[in-house]
N, C-alpha and C. Protein backbone atom coordinates (compact mmCIF):
# COMPACT_ATOMS: atom_id res chain seq x y z
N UNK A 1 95.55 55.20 71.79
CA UNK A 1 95.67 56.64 71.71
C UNK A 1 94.93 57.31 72.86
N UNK A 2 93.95 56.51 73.23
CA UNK A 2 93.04 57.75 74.03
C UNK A 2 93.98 57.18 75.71
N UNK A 3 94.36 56.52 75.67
CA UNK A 3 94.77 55.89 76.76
C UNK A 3 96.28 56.95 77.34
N UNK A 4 96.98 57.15 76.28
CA UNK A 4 97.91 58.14 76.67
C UNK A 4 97.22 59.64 75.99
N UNK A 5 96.31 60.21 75.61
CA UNK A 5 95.90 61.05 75.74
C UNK A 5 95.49 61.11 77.00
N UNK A 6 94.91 60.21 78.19
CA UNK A 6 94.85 60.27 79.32
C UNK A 6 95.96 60.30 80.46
N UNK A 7 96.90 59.46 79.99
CA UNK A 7 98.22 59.76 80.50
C UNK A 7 98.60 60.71 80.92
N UNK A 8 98.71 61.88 79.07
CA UNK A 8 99.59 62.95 79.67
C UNK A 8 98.40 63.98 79.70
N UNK A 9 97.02 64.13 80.29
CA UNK A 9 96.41 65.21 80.71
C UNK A 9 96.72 65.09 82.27
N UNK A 10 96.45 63.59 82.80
CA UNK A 10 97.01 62.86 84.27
C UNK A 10 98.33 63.77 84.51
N UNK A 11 99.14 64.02 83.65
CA UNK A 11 101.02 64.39 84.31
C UNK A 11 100.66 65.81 84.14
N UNK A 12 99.90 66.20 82.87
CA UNK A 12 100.04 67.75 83.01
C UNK A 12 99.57 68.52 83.87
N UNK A 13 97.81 68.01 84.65
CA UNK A 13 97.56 68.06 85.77
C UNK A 13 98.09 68.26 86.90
N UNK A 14 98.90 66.80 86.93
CA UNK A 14 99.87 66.80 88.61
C UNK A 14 100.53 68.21 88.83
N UNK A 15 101.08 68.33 87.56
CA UNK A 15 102.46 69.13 86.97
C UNK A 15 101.77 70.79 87.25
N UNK A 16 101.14 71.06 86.73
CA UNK A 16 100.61 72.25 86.95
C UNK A 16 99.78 72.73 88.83
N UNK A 17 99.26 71.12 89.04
CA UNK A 17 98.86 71.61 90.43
C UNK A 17 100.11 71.78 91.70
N UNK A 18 101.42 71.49 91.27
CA UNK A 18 102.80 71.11 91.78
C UNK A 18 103.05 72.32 91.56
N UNK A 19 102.78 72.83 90.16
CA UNK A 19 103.95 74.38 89.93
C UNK A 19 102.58 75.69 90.86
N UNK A 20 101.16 75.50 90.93
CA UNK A 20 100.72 76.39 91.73
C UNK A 20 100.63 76.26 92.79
N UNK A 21 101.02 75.61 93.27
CA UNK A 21 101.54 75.11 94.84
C UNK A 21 102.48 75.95 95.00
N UNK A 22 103.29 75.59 94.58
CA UNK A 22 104.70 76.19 94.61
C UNK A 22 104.85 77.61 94.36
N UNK A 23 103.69 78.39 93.38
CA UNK A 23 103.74 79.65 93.08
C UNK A 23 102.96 80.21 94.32
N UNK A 24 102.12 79.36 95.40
CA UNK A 24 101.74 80.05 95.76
C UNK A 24 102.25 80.58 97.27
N UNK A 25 103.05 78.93 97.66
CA UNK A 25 104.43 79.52 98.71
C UNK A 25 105.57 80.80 97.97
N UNK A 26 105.32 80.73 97.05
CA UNK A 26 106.53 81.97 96.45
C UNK A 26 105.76 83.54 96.81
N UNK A 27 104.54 83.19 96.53
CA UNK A 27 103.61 84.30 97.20
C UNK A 27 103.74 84.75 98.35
N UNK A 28 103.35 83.90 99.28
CA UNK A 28 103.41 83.51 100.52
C UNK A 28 104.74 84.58 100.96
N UNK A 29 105.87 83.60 100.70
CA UNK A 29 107.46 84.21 100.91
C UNK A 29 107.38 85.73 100.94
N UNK A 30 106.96 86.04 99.49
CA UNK A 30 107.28 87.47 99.07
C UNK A 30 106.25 88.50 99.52
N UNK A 31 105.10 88.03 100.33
CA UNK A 31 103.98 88.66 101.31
C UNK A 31 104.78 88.90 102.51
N UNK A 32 105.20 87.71 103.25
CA UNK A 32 106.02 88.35 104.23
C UNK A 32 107.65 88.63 103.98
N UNK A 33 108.46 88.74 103.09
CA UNK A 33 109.49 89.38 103.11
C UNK A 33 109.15 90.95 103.01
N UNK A 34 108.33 91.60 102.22
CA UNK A 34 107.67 92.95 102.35
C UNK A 34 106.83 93.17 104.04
N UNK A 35 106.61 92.52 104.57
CA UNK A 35 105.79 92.50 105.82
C UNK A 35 107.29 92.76 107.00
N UNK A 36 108.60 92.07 106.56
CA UNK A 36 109.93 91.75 107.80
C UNK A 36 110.52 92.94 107.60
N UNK A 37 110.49 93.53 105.48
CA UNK A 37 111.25 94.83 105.19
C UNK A 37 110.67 96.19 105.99
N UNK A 38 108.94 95.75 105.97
CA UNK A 38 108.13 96.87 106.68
C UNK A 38 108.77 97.48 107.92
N UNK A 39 108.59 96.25 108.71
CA UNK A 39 108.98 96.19 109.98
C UNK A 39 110.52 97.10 110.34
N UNK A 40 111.18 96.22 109.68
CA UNK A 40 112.09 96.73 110.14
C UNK A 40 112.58 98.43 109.60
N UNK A 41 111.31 99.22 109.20
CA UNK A 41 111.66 100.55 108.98
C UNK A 41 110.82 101.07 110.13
N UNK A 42 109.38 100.68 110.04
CA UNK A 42 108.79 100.83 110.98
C UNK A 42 109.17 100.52 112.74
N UNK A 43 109.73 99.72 113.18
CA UNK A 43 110.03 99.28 114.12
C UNK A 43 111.03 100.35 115.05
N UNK A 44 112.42 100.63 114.09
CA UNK A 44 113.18 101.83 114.77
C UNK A 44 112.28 102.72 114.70
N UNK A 45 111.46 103.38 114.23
CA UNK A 45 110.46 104.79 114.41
C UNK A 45 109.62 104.32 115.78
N UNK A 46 109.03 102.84 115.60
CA UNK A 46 108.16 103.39 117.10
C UNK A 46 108.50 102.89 118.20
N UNK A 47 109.90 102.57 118.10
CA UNK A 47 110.41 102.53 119.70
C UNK A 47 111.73 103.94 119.79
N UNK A 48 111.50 104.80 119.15
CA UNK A 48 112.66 105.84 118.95
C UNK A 48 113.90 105.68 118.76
N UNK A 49 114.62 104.41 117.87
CA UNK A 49 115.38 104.26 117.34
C UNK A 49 116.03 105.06 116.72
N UNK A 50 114.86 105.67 115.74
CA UNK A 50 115.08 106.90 114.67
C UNK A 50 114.06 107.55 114.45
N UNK A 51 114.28 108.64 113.83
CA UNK A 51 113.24 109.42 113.74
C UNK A 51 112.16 109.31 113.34
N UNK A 52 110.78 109.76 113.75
CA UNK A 52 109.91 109.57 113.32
C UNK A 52 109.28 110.53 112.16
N UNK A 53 108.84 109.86 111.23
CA UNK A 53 108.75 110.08 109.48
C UNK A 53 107.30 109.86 108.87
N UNK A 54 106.00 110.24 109.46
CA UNK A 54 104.89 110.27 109.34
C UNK A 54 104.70 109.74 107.76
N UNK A 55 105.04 110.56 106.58
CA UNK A 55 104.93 110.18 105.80
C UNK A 55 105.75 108.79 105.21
N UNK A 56 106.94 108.31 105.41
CA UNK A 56 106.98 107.23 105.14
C UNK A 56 106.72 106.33 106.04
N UNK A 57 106.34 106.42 107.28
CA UNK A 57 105.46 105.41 108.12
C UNK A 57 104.01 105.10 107.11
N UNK A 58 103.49 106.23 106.31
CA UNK A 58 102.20 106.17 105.90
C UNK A 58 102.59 105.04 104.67
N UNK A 59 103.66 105.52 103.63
CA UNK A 59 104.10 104.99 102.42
C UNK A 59 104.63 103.67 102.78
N UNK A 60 105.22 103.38 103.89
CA UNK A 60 105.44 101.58 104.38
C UNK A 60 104.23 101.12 104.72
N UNK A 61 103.07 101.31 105.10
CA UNK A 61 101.93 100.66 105.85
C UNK A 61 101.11 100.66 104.58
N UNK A 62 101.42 101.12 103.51
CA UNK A 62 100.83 101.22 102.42
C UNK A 62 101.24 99.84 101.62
N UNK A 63 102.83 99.61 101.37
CA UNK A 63 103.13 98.57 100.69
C UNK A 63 102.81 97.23 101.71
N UNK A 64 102.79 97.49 102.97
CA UNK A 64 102.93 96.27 104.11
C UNK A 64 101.24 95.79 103.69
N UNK A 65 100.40 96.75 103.57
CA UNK A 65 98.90 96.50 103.14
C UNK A 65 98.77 95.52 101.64
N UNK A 66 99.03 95.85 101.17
CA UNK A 66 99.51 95.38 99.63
C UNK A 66 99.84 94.29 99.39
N UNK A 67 100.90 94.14 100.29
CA UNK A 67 101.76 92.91 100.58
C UNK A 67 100.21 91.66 101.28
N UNK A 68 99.84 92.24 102.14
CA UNK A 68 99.14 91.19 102.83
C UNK A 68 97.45 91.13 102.54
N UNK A 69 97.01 92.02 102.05
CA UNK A 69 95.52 91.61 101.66
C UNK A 69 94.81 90.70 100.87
N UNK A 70 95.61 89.58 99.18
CA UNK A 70 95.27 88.58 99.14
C UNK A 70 95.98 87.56 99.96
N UNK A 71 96.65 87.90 101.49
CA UNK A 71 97.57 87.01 101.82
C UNK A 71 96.77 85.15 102.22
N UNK A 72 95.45 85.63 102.35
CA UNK A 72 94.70 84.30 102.92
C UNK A 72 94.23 83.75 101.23
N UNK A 73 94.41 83.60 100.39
CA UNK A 73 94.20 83.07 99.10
C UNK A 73 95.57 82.61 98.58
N UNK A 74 96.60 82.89 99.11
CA UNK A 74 97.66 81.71 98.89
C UNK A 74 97.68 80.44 100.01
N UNK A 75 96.80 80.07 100.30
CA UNK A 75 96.72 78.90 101.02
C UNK A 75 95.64 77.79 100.52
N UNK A 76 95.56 77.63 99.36
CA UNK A 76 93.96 76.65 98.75
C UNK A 76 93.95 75.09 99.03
N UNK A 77 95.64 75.07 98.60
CA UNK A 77 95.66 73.64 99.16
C UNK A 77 97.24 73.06 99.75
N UNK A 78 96.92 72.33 100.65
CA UNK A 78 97.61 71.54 101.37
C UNK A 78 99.47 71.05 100.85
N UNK A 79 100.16 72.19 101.04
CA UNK A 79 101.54 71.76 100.40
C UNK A 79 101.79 70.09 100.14
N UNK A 80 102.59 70.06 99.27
CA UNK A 80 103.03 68.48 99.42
C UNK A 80 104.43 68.31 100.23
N UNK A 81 104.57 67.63 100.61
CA UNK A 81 105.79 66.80 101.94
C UNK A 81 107.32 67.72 100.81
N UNK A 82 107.67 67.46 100.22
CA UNK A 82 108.68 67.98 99.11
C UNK A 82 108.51 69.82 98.87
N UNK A 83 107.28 70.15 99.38
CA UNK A 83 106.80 71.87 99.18
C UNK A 83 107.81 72.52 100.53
N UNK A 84 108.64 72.92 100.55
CA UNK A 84 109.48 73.86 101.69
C UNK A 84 108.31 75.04 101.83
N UNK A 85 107.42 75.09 103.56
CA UNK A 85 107.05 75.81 103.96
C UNK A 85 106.95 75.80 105.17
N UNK A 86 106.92 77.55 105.75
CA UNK A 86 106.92 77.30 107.59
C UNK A 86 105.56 77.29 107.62
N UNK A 87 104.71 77.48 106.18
CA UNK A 87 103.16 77.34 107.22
C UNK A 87 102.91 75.54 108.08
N UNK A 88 102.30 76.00 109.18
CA UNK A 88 101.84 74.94 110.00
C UNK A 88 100.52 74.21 108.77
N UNK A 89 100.60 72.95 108.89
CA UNK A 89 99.48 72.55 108.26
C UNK A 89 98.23 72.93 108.87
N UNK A 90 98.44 73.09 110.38
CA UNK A 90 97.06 73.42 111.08
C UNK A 90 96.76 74.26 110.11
N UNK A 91 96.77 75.03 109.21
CA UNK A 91 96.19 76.51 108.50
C UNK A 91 95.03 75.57 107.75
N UNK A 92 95.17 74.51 106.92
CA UNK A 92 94.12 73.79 106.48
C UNK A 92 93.65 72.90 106.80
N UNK A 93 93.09 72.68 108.46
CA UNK A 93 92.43 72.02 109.11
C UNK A 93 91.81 73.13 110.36
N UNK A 94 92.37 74.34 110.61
CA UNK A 94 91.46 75.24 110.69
C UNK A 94 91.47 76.85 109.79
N UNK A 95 90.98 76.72 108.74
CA UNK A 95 90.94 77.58 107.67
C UNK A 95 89.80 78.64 108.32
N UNK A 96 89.15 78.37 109.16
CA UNK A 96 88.02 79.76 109.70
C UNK A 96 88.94 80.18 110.49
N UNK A 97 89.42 79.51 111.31
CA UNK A 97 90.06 80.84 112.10
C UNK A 97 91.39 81.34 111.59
N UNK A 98 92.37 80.61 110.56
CA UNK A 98 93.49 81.18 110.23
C UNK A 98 92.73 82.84 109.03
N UNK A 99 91.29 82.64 108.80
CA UNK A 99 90.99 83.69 108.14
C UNK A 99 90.54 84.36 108.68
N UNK A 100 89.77 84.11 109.82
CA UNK A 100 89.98 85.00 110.78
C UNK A 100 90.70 86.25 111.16
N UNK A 101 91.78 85.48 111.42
CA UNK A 101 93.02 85.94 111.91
C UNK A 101 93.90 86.95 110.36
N UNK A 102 93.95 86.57 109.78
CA UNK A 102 94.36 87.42 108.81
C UNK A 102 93.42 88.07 108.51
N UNK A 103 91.97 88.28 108.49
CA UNK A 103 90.96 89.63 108.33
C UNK A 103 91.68 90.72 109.47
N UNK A 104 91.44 90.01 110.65
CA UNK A 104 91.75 90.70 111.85
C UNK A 104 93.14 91.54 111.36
N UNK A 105 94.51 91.09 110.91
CA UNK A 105 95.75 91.58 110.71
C UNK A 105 95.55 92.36 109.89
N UNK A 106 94.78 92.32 108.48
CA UNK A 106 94.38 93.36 107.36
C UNK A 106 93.64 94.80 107.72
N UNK A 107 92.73 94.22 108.75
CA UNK A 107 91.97 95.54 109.04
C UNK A 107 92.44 96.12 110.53
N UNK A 108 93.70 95.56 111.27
CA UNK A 108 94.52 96.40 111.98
C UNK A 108 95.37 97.12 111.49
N UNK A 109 96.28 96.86 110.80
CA UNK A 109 96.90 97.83 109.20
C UNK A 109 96.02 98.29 109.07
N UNK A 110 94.74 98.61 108.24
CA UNK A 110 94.36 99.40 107.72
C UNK A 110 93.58 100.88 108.63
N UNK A 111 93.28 100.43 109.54
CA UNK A 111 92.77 101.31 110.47
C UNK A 111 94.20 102.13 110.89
N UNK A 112 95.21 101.16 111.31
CA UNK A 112 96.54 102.24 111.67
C UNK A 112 96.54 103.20 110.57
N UNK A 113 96.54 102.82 109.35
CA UNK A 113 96.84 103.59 108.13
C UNK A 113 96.04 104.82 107.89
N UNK A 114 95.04 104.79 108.64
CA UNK A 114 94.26 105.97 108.56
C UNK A 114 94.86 106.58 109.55
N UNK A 115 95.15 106.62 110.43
CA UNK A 115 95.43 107.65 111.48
C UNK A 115 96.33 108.47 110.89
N UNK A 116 96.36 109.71 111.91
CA UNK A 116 97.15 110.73 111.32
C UNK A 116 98.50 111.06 112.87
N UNK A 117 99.35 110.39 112.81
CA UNK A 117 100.25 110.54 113.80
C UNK A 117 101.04 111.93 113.94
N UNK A 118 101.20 112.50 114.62
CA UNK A 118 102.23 113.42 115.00
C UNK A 118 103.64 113.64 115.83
N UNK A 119 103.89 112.23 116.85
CA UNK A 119 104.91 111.90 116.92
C UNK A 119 104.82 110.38 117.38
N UNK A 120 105.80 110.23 117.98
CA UNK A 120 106.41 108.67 118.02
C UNK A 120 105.68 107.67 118.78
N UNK A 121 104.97 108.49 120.16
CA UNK A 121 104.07 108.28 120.89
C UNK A 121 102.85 107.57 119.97
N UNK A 122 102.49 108.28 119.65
CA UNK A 122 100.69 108.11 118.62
C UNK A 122 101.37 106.86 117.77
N UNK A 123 102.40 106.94 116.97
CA UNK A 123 102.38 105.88 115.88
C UNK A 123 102.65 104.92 116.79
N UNK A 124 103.59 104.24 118.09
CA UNK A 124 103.89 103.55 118.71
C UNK A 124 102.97 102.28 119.00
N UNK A 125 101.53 103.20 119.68
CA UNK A 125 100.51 102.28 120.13
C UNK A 125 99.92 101.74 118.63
N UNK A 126 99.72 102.18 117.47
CA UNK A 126 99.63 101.62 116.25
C UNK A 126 99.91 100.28 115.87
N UNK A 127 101.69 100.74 116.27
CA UNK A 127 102.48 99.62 115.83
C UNK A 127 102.87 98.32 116.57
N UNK A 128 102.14 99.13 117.88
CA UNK A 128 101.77 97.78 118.76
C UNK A 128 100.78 96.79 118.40
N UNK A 129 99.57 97.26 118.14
CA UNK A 129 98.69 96.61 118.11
C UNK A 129 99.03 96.10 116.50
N UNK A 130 99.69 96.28 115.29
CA UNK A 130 100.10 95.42 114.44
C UNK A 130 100.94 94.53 114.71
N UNK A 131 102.14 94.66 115.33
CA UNK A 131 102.71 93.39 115.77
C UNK A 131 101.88 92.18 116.90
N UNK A 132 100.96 92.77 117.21
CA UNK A 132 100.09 91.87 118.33
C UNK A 132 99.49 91.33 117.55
N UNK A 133 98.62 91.28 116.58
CA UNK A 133 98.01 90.83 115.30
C UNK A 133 98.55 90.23 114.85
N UNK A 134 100.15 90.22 114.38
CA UNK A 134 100.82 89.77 113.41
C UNK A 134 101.39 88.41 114.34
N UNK A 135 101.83 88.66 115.57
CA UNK A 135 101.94 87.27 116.12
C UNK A 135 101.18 86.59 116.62
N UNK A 136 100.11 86.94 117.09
CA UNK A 136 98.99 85.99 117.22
C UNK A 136 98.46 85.39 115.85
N UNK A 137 98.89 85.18 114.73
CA UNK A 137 98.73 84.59 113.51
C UNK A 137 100.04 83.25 113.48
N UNK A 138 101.04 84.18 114.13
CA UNK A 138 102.30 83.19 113.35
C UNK A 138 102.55 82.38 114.76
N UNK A 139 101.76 82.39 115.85
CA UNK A 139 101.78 81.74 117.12
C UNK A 139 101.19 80.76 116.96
N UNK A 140 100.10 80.36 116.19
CA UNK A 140 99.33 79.27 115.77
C UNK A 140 99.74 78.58 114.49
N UNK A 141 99.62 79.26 113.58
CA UNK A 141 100.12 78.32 112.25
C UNK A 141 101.75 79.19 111.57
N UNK A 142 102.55 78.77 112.30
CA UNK A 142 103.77 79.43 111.87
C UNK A 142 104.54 78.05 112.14
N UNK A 143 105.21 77.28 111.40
CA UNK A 143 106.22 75.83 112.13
C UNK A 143 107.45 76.57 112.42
């Protein structure tokens, strides 16, 4: 008895550290699918695509924030070979600087988010320096 009472705490274990793995690339996913949706509202506004919309520039940089501030706590452990992800494994063999790097991306959003833009110009250089952030993250641990 105690022998498969050990058994199945052994499978329920695996089983559960397999399904938060997995919940936490689903995280992951759905951090940056809100981060690509951002973009691409934000993006026509600060190259003058379309008009520029102060307030929902403010209300996207709001959910894009949201989206990404526990974004460095879906990474605890090391996908398994069978886990579908573009993170680079480098992320957990250098975990200081991939947190780094996402402090850095959180508190460039958030500083844009304070500003108070008035046209396309002002939000532009903003949205520069978030996409500069945002790929110097996915330049290193992005596969």
């Amino acid at each position: 008895m105690t022998k498969f009472i050990f058994f199945l705490v052994t499978i329920l274990s695996l089983l559960s550290s397999s399904i938060f793995a997995s919940e936490n690339i689903k995280k992951r996913q759905d951090a940056m699918q809100t981060v690509r949706n951002s973009m691409k509202i934000l993006g026509p506004m600060a190259m003058g695509k379309k008009d520029f919309d102060s307030s929902l520039a403010k209300n996207t940089l709001k959910d894009f924030l949201i989206a990404i501030k526990p974004y460095k706590t879906y990474f605890p452990k090391v996908p398994s070979e069978e886990q579908k992800t573009d993170a680079s494994l480098d992320i957990w063999s250098n975990k200081e600087d991939f947190n780094k790097l996402i402090n850095n991306f959180v508190s460039t959003v958030e500083l844009a988010s304070k500003n108070k833009w008035e046209n396309t110009e002002q939000f532009k250089s903003d949205f520069m320096e978030i996409g500069s952030s945002c790929k110097s993250c996915h330049r290193k641990y992005r596969r």
